[in-house]
N, C-alpha and C. Protein backbone atom coordinates (compact mmCIF):
# COMPACT_ATOMS: atom_id res chain seq x y z
N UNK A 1 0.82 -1.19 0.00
CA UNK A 1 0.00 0.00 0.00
C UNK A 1 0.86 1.26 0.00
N UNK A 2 1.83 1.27 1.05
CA UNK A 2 2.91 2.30 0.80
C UNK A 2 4.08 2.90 -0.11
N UNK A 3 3.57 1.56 -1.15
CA UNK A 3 4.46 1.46 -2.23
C UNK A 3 3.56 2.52 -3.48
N UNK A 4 2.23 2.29 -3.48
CA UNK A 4 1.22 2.59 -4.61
C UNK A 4 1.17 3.93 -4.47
N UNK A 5 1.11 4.64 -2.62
CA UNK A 5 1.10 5.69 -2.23
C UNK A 5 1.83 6.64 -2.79
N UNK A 6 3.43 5.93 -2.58
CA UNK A 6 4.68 6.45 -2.73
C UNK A 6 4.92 7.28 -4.85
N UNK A 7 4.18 5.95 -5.44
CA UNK A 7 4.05 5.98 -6.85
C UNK A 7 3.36 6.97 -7.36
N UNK A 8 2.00 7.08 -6.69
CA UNK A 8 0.98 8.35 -6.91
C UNK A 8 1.88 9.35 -6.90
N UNK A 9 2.25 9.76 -5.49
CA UNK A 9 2.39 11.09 -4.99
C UNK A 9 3.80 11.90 -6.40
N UNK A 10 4.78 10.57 -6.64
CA UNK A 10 6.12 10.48 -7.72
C UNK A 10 5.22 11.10 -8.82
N UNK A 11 4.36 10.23 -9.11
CA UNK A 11 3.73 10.81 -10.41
C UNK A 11 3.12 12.31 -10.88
N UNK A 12 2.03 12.49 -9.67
CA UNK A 12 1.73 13.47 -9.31
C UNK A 12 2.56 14.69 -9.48
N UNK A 13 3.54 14.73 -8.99
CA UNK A 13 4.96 15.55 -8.62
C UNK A 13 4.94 15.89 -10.57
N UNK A 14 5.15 14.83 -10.88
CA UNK A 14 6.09 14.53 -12.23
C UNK A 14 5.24 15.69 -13.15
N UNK A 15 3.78 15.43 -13.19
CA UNK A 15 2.79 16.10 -13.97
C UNK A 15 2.77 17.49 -13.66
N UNK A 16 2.75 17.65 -12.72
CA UNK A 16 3.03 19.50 -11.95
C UNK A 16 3.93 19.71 -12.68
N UNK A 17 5.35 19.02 -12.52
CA UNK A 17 6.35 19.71 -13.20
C UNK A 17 6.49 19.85 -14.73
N UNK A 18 6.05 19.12 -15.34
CA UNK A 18 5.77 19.21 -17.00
C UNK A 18 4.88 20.75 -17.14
N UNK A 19 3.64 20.60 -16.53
CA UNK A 19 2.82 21.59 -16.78
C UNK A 19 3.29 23.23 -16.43
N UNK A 20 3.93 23.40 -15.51
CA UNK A 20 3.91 24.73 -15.37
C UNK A 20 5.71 25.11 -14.66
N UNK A 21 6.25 25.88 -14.90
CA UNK A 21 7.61 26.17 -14.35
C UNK A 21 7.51 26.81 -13.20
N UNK A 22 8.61 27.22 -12.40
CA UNK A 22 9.24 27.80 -10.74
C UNK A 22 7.95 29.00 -10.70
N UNK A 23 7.34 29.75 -12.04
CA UNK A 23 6.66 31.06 -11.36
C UNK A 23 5.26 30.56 -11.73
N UNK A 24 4.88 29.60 -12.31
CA UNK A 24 3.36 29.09 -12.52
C UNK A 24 2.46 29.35 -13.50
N UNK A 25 3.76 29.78 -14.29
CA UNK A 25 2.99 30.66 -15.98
C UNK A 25 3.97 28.79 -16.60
N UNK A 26 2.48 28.54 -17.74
CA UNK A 26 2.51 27.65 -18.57
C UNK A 26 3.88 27.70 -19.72
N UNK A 27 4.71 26.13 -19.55
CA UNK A 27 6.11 26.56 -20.48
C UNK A 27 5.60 27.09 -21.75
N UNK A 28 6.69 27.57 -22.37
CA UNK A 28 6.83 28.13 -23.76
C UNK A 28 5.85 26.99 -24.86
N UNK A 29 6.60 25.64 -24.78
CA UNK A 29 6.37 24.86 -25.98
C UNK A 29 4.67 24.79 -26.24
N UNK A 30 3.98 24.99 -24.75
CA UNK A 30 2.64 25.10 -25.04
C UNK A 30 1.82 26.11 -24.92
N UNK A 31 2.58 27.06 -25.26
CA UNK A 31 1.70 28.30 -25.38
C UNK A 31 1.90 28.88 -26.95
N UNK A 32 0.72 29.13 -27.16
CA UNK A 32 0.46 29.84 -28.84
C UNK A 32 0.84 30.77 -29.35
N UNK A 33 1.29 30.95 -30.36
CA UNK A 33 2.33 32.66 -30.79
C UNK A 33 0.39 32.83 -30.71
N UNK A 34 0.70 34.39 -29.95
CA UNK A 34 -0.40 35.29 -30.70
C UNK A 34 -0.44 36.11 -31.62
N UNK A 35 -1.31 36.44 -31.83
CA UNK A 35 -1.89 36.87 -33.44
C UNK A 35 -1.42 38.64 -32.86
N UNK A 36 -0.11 38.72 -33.76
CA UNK A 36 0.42 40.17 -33.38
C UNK A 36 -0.40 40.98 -34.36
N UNK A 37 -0.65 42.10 -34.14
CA UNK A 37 -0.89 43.24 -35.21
C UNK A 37 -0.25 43.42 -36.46
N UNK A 38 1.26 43.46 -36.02
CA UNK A 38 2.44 43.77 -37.04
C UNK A 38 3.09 42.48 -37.21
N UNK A 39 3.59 42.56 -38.60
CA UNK A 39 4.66 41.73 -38.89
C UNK A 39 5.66 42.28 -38.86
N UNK A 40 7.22 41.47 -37.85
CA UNK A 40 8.54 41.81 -37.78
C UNK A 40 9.32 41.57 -39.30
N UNK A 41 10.42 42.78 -39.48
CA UNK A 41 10.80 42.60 -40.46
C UNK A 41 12.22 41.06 -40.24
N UNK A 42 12.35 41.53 -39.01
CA UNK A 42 13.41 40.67 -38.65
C UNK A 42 12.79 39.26 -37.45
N UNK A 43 13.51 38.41 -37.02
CA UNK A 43 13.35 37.63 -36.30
C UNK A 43 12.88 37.79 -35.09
N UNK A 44 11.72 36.96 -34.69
CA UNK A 44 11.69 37.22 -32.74
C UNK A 44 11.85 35.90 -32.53
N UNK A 45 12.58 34.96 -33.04
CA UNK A 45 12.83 33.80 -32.08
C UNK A 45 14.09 34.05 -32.16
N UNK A 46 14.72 34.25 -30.53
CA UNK A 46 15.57 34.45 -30.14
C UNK A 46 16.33 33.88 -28.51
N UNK A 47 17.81 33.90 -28.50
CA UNK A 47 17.57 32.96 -27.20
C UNK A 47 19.70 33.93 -26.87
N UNK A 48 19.48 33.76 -25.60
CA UNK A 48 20.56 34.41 -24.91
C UNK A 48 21.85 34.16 -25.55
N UNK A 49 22.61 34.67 -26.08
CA UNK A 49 23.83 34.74 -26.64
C UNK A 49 24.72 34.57 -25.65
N UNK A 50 25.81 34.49 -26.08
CA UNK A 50 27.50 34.40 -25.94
C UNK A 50 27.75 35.42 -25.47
N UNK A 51 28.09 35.97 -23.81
CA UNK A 51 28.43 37.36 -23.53
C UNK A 51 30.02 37.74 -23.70
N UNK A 52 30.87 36.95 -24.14
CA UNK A 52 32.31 37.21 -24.80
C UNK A 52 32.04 37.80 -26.04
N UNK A 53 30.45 38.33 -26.72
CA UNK A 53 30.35 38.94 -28.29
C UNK A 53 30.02 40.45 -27.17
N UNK A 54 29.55 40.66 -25.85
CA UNK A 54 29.46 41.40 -25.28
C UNK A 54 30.48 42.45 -24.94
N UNK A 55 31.24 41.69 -24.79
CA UNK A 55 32.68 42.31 -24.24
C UNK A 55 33.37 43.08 -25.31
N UNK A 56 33.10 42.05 -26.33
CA UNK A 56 34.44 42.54 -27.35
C UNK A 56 33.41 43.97 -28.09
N UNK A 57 32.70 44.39 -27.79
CA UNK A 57 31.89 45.68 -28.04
C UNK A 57 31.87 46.48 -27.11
N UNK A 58 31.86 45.95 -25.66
CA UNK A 58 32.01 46.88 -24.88
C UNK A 58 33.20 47.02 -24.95
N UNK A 59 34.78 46.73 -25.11
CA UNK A 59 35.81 46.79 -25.22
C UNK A 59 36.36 47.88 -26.23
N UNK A 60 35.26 47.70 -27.72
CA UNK A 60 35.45 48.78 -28.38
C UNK A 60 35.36 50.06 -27.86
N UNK A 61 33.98 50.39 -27.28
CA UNK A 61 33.77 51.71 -26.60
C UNK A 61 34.63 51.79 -25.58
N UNK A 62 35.42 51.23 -24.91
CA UNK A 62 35.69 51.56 -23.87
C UNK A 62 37.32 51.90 -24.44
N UNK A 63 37.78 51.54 -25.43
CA UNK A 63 39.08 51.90 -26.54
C UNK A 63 38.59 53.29 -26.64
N UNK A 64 37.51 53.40 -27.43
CA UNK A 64 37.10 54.89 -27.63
C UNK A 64 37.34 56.10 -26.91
N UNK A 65 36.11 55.67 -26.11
CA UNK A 65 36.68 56.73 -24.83
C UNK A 65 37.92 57.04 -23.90
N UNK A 66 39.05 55.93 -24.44
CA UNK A 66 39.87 56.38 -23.58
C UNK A 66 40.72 56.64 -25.06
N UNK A 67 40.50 56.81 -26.29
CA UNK A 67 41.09 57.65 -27.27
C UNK A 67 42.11 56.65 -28.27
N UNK A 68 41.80 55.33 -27.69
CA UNK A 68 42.76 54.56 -28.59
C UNK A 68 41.87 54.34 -29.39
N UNK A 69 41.77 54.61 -30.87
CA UNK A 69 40.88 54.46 -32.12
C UNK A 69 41.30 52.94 -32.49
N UNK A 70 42.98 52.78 -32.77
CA UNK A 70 43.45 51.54 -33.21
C UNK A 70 42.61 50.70 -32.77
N UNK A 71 42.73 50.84 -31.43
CA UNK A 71 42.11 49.26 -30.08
C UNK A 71 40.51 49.47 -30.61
N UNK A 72 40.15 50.37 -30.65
CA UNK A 72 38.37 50.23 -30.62
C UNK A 72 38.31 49.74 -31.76
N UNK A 73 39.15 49.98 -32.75
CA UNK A 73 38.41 49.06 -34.30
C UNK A 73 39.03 47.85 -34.50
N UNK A 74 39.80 47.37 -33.41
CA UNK A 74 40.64 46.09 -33.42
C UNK A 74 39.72 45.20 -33.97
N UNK A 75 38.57 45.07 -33.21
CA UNK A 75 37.74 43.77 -33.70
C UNK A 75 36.61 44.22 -34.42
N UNK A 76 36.93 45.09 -35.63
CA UNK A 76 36.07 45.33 -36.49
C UNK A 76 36.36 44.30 -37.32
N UNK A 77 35.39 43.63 -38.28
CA UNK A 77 35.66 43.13 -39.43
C UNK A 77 36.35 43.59 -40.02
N UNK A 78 37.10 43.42 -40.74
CA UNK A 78 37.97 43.77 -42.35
C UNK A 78 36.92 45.08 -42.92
N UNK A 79 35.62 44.65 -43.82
CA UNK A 79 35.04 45.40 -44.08
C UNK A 79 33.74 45.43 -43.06
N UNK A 80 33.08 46.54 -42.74
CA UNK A 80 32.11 47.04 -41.71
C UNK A 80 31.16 48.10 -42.11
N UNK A 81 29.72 47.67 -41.75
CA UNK A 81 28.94 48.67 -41.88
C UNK A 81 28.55 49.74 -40.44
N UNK A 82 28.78 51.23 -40.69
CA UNK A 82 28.49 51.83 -39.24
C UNK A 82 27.31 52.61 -40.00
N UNK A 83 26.44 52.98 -39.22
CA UNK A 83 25.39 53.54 -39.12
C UNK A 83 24.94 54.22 -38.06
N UNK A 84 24.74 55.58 -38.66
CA UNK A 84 24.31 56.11 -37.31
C UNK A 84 23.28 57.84 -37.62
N UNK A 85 23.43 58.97 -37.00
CA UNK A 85 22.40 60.23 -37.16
C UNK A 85 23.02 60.97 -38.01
N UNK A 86 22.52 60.73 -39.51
CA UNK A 86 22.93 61.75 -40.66
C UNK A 86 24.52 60.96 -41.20
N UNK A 87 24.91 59.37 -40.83
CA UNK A 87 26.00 58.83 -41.62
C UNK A 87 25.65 57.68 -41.39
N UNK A 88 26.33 57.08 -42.81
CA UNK A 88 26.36 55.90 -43.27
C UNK A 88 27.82 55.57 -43.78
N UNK A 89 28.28 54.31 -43.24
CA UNK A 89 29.29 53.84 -43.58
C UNK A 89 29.39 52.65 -44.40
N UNK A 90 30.03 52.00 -45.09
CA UNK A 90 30.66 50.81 -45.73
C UNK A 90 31.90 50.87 -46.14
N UNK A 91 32.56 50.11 -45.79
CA UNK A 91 34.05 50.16 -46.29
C UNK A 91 34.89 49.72 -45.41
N UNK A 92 36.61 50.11 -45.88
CA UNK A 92 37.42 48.85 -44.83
C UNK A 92 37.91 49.53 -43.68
N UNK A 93 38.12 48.74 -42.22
CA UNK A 93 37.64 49.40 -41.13
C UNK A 93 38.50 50.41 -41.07
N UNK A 94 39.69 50.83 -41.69
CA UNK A 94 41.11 51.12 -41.80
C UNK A 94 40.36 52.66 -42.12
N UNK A 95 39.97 52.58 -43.07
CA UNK A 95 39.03 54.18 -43.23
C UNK A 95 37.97 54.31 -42.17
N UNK A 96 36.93 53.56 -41.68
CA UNK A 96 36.15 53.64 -40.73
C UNK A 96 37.14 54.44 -39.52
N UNK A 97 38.12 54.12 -39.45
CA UNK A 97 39.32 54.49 -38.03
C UNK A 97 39.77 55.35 -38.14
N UNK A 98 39.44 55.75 -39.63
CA UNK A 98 40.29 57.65 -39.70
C UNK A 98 39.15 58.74 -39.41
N UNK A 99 38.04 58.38 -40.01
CA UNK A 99 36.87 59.47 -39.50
C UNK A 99 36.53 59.23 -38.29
N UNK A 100 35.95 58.01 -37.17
CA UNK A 100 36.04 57.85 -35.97
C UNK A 100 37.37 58.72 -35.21
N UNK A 101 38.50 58.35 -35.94
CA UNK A 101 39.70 59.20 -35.15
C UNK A 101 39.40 61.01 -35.16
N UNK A 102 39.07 61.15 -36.55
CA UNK A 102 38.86 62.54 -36.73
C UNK A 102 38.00 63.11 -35.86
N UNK A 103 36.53 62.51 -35.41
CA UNK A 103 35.33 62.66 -34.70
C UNK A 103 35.83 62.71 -32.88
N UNK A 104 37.00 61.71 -32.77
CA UNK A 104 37.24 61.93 -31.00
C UNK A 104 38.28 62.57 -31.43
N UNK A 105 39.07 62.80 -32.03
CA UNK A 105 40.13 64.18 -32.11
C UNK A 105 39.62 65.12 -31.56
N UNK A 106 37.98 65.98 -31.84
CA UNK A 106 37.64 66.92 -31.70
C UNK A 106 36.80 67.28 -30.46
N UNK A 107 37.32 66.11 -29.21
CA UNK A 107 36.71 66.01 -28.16
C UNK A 107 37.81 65.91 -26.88
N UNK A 108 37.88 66.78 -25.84
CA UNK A 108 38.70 66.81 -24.75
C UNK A 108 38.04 65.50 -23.88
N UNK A 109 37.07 65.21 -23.75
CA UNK A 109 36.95 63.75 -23.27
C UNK A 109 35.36 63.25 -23.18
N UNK A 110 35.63 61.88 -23.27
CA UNK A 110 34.45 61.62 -23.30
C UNK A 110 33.53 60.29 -22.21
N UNK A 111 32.62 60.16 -21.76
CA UNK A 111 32.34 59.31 -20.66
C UNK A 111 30.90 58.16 -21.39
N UNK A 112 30.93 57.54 -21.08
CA UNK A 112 29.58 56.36 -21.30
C UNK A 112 28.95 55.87 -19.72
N UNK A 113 28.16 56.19 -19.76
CA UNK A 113 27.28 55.34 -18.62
C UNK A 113 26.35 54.26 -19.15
N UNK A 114 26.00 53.04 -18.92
CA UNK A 114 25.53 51.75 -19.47
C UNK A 114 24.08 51.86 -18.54
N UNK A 115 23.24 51.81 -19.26
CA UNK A 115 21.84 51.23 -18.74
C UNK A 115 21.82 49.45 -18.73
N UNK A 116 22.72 49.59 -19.64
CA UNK A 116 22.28 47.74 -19.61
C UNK A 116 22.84 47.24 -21.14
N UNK A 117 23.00 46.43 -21.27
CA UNK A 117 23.27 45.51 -22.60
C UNK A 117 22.60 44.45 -22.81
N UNK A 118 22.61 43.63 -23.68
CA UNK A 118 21.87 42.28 -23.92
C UNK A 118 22.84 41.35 -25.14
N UNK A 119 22.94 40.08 -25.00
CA UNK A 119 23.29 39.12 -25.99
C UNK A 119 22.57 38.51 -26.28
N UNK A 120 22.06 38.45 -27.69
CA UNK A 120 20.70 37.93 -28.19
C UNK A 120 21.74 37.11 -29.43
N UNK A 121 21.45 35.37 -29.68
CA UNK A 121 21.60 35.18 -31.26
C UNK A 121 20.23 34.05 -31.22
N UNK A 122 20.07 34.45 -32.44
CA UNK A 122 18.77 33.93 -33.68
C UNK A 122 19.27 33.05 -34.03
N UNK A 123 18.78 31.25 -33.83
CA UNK A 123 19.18 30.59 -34.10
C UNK A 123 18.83 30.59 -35.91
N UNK A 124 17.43 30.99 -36.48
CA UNK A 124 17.29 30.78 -37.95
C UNK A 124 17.89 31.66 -38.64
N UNK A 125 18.51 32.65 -38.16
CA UNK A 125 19.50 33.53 -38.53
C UNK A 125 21.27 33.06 -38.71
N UNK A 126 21.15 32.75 -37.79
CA UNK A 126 22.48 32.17 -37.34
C UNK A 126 23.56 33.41 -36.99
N UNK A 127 22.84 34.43 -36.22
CA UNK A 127 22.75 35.39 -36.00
C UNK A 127 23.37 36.31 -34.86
N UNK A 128 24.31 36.75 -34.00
CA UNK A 128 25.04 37.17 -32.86
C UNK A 128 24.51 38.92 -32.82
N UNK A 129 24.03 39.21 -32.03
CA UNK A 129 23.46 40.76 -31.90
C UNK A 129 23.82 41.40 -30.36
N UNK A 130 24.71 42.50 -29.83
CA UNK A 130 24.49 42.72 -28.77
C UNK A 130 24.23 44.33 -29.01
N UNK A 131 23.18 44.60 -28.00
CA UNK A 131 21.98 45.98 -28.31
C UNK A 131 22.98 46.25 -26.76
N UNK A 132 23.06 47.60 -26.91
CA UNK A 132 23.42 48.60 -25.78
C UNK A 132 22.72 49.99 -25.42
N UNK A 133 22.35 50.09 -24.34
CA UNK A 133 21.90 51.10 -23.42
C UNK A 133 22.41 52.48 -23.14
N UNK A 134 22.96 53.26 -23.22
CA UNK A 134 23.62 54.06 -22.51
C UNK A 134 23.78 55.54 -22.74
N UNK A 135 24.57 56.49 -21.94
CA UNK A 135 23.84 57.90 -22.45
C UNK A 135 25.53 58.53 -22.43
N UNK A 136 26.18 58.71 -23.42
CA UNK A 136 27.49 59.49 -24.02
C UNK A 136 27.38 60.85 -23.16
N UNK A 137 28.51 61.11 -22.89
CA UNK A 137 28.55 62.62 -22.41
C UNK A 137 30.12 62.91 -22.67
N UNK A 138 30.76 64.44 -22.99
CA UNK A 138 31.18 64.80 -23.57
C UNK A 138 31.53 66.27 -23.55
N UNK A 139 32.60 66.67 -23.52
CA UNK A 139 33.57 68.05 -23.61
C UNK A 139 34.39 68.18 -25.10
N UNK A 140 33.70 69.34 -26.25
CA UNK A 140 34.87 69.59 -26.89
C UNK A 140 36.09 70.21 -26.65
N UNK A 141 36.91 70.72 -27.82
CA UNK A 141 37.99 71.19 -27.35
C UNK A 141 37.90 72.97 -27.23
N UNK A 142 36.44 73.59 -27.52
CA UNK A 142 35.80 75.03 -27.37
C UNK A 142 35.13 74.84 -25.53
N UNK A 143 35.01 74.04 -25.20
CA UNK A 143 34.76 73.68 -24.08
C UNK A 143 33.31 73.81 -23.81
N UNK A 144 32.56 73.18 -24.92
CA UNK A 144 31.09 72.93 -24.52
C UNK A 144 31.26 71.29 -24.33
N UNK A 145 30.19 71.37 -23.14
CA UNK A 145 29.49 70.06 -23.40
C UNK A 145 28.52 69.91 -23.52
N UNK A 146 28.29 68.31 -24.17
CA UNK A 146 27.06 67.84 -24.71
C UNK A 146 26.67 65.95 -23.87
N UNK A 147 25.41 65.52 -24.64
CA UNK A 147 25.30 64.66 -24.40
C UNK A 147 24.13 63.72 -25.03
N UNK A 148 23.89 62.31 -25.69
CA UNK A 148 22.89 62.26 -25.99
C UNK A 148 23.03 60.49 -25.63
N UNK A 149 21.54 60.19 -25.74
CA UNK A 149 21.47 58.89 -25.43
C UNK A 149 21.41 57.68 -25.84
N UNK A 150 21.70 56.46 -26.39
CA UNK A 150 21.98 55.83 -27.64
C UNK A 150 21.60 54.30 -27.08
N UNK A 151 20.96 53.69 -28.37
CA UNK A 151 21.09 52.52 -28.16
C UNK A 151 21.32 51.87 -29.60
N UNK A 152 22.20 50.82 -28.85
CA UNK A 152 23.41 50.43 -30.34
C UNK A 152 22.59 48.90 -30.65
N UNK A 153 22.99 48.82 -31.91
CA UNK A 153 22.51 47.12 -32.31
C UNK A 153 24.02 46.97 -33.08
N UNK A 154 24.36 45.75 -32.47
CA UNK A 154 26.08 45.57 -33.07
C UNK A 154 25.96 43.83 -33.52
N UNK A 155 26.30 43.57 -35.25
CA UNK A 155 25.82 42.48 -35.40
C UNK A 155 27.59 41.91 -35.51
N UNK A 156 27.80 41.17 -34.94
CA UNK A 156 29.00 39.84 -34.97
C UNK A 156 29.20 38.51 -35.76
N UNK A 157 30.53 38.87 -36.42
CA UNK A 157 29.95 37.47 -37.03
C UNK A 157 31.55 36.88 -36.54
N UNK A 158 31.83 35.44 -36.23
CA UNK A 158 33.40 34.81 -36.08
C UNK A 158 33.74 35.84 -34.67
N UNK A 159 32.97 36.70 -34.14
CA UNK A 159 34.03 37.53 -33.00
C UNK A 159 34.25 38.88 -33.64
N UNK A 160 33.53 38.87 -34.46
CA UNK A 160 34.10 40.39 -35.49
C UNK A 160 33.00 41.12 -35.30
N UNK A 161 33.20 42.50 -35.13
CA UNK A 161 31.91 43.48 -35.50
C UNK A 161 31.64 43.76 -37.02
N UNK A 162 30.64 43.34 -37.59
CA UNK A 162 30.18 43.52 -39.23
C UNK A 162 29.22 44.54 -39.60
N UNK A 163 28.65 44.81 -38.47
CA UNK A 163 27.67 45.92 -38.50
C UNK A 163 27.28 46.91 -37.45
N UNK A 164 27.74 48.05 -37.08
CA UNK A 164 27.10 48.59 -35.75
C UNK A 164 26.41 50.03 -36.16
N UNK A 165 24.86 49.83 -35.01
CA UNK A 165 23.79 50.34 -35.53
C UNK A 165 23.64 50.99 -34.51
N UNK A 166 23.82 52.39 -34.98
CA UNK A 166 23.40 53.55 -33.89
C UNK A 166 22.04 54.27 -33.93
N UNK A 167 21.23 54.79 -32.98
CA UNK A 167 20.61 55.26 -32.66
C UNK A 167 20.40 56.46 -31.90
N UNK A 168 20.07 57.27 -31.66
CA UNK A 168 20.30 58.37 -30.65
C UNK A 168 18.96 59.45 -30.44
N UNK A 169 19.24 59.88 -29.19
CA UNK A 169 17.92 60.42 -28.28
C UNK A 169 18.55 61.55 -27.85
N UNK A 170 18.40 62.73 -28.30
CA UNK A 170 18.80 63.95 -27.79
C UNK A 170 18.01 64.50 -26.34
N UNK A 171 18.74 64.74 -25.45
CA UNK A 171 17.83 64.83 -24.36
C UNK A 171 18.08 66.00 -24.36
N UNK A 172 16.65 66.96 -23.51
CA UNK A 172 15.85 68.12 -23.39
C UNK A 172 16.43 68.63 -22.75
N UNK A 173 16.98 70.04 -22.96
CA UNK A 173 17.70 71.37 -22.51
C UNK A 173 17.00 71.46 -20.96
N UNK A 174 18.06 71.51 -20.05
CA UNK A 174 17.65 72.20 -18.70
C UNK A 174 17.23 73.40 -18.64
């Protein structure tokens, strides 16, 4: 009898755990895409990336700001697309590193604060993406400063940056 008991209660257990995970919302595999409004141009099946594709981007900016151009385009691809407010780039990173150089030339220094980052790759993509948070601030060499707020989409391919996608949020005059 204590055996049949023992079997129930095993089983029991077993079925709870199939059905619902640690917070009590139903797993993924059985829940239904819903019927979105919009169609994505790009992928939403997506699943946590490689945070060493993290680094080597935060590594760039952090070359930047401390003025080594060489080091920040170290792990650019060969050829690279930059994109960003009023420019477009293509070409080999070697030129990408002379206008970037030209652009912090004309800055006595510059700071990044991080809201956050993310490593996202798309498996039907086959895809490495890390999106960044954060708000630039900044002294030229006339001695204004500025500041605006950005969030980057940086696509990786082999460990290489192949594409980085700027964005920016001018924030409102005090």
């Amino acid at each position: 009898m204590k055996q049949i008991l023992v079997i129930a209660i095993l089983a029991f257990a077993l079925i709870s755990c199939k059905q619902t995970n640690t917070t009590g919302q139903t797993k993924a595999d059985t829940v239904s895409t819903p019927d979105y409004p919009f169609k994505p141009k790009y992928s939403i099946k997506w699943e946590k990336g490689d945070e060493k594709n993290a680094q080597i981007v935060l590594n760039c900016l952090k070359k930047y700001v401390d003025g080594d151009i060489k080091g920040a385009v170290a792990n650019f691809a060969d050829t690279v697309t930059f994109l960003a407010d009023n420019f477009a780039f293509t070409g080999k990173k070697d030129s990408l590193a002379t206008i970037i150089g030209q652009m912090r030339g004309d800055l006595v220094s510059v700071s990044k604060e991080f809201e956050s980052w993310m490593t996202t790759y798309y498996p039907d993509k086959k895809e490495t993406w890390v999106t960044l948070w954060y708000m630039e601030k900044w002294t030229d060499k006339k001695g204004k400063t500025d500041s605006l707020y950005y969030t980057d989409d940086v696509l990786l391919k082999n460990g290489k940056i192949v594409l980085y996608d700027e964005k920016i949020r001018h924030n409102p005059a005090k």
